[in-house]
N, C-alpha and C. Protein backbone atom coordinates (compact mmCIF):
# COMPACT_ATOMS: atom_id res chain seq x y z
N UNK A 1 -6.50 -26.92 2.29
CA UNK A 1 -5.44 -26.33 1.51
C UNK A 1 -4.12 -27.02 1.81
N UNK A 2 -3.36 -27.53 0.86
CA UNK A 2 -1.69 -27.92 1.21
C UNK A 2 -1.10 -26.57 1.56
N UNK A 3 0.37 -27.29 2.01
CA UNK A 3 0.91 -26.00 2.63
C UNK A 3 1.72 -25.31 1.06
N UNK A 4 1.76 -25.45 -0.27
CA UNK A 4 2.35 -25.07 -0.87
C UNK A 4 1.24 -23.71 -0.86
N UNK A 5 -0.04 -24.17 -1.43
CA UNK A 5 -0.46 -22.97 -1.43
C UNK A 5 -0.77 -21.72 -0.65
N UNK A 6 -0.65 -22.23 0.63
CA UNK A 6 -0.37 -21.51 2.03
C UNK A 6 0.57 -20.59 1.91
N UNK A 7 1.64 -21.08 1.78
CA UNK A 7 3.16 -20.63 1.46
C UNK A 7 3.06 -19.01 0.50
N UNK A 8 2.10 -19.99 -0.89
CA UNK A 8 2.39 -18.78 -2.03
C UNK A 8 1.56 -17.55 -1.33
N UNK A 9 0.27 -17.99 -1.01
CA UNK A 9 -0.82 -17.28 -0.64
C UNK A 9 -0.36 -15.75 0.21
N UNK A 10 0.64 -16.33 1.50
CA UNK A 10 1.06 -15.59 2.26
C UNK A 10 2.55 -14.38 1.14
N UNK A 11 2.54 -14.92 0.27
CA UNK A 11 4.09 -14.52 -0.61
C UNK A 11 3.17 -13.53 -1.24
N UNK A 12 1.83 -13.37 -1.47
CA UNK A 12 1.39 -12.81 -2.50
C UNK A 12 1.39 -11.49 -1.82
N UNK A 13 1.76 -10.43 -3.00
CA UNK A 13 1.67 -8.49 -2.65
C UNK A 13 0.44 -8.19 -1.96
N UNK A 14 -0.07 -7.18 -0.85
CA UNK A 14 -0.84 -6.49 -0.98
C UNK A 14 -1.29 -5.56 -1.95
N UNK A 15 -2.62 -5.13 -2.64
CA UNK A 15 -2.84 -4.38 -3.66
C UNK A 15 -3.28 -3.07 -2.66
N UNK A 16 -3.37 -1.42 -3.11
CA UNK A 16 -3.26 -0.27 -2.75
C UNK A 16 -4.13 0.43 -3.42
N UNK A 17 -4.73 1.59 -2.69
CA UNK A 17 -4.91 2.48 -3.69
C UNK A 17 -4.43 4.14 -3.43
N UNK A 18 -2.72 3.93 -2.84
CA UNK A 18 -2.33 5.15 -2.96
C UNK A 18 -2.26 5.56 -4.21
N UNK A 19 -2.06 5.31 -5.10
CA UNK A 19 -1.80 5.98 -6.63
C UNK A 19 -3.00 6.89 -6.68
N UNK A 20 -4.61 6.41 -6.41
CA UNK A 20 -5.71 6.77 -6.80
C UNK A 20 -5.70 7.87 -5.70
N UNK A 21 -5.62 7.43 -4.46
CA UNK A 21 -5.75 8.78 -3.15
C UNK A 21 -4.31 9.37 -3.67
N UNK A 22 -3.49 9.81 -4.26
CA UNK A 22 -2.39 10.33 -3.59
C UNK A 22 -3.04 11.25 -5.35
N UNK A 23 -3.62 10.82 -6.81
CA UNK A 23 -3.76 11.56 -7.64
C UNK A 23 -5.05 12.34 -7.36
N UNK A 24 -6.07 12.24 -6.40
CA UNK A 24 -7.04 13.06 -5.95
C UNK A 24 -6.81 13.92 -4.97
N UNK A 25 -5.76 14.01 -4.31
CA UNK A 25 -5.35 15.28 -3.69
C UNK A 25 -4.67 15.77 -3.95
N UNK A 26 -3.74 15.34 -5.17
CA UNK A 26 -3.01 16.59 -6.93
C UNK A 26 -1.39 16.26 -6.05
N UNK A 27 -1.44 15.45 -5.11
CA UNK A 27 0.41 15.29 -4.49
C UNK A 27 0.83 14.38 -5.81
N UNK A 28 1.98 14.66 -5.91
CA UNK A 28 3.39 14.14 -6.56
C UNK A 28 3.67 12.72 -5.64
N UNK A 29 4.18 11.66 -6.07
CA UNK A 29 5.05 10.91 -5.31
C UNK A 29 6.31 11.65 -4.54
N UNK A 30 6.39 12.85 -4.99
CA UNK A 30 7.77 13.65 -3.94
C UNK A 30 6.79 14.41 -2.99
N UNK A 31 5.97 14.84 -3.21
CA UNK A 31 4.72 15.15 -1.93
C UNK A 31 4.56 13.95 -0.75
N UNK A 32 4.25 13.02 -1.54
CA UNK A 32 3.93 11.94 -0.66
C UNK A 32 5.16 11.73 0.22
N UNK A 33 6.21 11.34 -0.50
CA UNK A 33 7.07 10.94 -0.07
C UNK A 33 8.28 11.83 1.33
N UNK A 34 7.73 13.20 0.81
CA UNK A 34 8.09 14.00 1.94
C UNK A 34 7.44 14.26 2.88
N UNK A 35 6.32 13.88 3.03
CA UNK A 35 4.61 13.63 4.21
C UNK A 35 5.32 12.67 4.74
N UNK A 36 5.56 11.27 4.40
CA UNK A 36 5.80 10.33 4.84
C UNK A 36 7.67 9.72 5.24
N UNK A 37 8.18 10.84 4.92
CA UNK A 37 9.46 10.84 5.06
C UNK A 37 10.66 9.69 5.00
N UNK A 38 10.32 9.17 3.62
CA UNK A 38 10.93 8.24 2.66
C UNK A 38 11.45 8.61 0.92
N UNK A 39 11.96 7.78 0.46
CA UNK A 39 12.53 8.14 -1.08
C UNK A 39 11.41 8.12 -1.72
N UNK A 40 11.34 8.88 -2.88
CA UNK A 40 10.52 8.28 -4.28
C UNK A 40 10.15 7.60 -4.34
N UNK A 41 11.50 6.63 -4.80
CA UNK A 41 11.75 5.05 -4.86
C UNK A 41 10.59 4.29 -4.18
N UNK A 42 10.55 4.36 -2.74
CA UNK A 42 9.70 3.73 -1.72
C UNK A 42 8.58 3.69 -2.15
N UNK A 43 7.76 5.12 -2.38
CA UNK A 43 6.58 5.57 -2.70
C UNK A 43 6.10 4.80 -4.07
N UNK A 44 7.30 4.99 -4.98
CA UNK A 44 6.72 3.98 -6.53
C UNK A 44 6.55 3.02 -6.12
N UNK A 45 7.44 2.08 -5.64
CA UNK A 45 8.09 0.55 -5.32
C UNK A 45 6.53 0.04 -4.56
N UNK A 46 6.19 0.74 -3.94
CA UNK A 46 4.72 0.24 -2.69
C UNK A 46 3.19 0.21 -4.02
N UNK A 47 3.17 1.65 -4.34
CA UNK A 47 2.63 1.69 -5.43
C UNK A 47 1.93 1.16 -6.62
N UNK A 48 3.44 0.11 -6.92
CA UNK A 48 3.52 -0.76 -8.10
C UNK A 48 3.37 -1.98 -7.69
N UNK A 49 3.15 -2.30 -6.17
CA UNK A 49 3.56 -3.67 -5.53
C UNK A 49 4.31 -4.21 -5.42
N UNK A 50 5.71 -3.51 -5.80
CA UNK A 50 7.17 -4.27 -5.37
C UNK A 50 7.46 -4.33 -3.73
N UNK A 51 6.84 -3.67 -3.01
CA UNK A 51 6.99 -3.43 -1.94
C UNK A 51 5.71 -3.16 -1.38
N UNK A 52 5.69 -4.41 -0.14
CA UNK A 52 4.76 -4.23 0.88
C UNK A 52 5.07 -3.20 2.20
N UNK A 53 4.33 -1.96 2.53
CA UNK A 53 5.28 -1.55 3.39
C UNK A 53 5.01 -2.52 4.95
N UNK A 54 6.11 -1.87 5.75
CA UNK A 54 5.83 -2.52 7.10
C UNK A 54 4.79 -1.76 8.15
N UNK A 55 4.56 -1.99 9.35
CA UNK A 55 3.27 -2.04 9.73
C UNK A 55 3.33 -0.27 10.09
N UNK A 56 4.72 0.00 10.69
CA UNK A 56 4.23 1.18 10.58
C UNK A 56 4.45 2.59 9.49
N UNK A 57 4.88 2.12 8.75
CA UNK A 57 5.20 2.71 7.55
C UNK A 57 3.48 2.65 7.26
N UNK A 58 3.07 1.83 7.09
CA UNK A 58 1.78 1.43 6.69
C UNK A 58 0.68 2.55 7.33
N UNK A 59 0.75 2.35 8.92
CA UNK A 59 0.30 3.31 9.61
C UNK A 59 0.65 4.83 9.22
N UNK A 60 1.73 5.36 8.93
CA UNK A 60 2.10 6.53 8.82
C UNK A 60 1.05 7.00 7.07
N UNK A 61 1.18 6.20 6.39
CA UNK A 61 0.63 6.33 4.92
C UNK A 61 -0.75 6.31 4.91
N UNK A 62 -1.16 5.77 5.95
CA UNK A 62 -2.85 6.04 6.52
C UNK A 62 -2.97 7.03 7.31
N UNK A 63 -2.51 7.48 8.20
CA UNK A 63 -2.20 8.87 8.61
C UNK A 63 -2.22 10.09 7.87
N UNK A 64 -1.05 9.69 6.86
CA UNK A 64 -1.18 11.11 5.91
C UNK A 64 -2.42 11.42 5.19
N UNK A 65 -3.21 10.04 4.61
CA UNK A 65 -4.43 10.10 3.79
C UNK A 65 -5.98 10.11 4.92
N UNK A 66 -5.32 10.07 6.33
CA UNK A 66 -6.82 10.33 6.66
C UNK A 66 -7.60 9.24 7.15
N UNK A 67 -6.98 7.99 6.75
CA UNK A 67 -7.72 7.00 6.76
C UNK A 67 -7.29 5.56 7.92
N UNK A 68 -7.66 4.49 7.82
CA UNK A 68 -7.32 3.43 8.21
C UNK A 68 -6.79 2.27 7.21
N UNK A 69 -5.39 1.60 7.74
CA UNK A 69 -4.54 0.60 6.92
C UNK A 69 -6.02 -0.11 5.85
N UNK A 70 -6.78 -1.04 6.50
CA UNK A 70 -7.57 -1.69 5.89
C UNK A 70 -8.36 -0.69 4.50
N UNK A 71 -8.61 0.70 4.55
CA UNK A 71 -8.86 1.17 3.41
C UNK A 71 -7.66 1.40 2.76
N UNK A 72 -6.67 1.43 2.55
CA UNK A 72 -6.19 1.86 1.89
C UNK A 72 -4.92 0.34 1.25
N UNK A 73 -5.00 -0.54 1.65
CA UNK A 73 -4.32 -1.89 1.33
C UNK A 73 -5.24 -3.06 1.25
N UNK A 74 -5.63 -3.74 0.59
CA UNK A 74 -5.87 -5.66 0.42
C UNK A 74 -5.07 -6.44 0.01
N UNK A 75 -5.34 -7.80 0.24
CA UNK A 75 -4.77 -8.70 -0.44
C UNK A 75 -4.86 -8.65 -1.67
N UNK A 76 -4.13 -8.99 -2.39
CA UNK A 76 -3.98 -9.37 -4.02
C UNK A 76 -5.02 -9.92 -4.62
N UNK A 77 -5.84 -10.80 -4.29
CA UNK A 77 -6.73 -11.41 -4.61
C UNK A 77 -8.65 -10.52 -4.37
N UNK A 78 -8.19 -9.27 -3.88
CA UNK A 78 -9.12 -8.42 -3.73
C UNK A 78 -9.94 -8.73 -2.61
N UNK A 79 -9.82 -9.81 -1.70
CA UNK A 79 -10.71 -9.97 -0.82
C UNK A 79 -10.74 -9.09 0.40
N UNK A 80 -11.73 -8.35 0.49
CA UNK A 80 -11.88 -7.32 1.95
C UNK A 80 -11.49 -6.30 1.02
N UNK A 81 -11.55 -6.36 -0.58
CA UNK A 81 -11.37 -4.17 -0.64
C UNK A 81 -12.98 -4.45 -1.00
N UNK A 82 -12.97 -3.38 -0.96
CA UNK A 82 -14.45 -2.82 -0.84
C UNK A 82 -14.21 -1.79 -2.25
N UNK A 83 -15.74 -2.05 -3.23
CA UNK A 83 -15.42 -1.33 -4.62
C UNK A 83 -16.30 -0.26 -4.44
């Protein structure tokens, strides 16, 4: 691999599936977001992939759902989610 694509590779969003866990336990993004004690904003922004959170933000959002970071985040490119 050159390093350009290295570069992008690492630039690319993690993909999520809080939207899907956070609409099967009937929470609001203001549910979530008060579990996890951040804005709206945050909660859409991660959501939509504007925002990767940080590691322990990350941790805390696996916490609330029960789970571990690796279920609930992949890379963009889908490698390591599990369907």
């Amino acid at each position: 691999m050159d390093r350009r694509t290295t570069r992008r590779d690492a630039a690319d969003p993690l993909r999520n599936r809080l939207r899907e866990l956070r609409a099967a336990r009937r929470w609001s993004q203001a549910d979530l977001a008060d579990r996890l004690d951040v804005s709206i904003q945050t909660v859409d922004a991660i959501e939509t992939g504007r925002l990767d959170p940080g590691l322990l933000l990350a941790f805390r959002i696996a916490a609330a759902f029960g789970g571990r970071i690796e279920d609930l985040f992949f890379p963009a490119d889908g490698a390591g989610a599990e369907a």
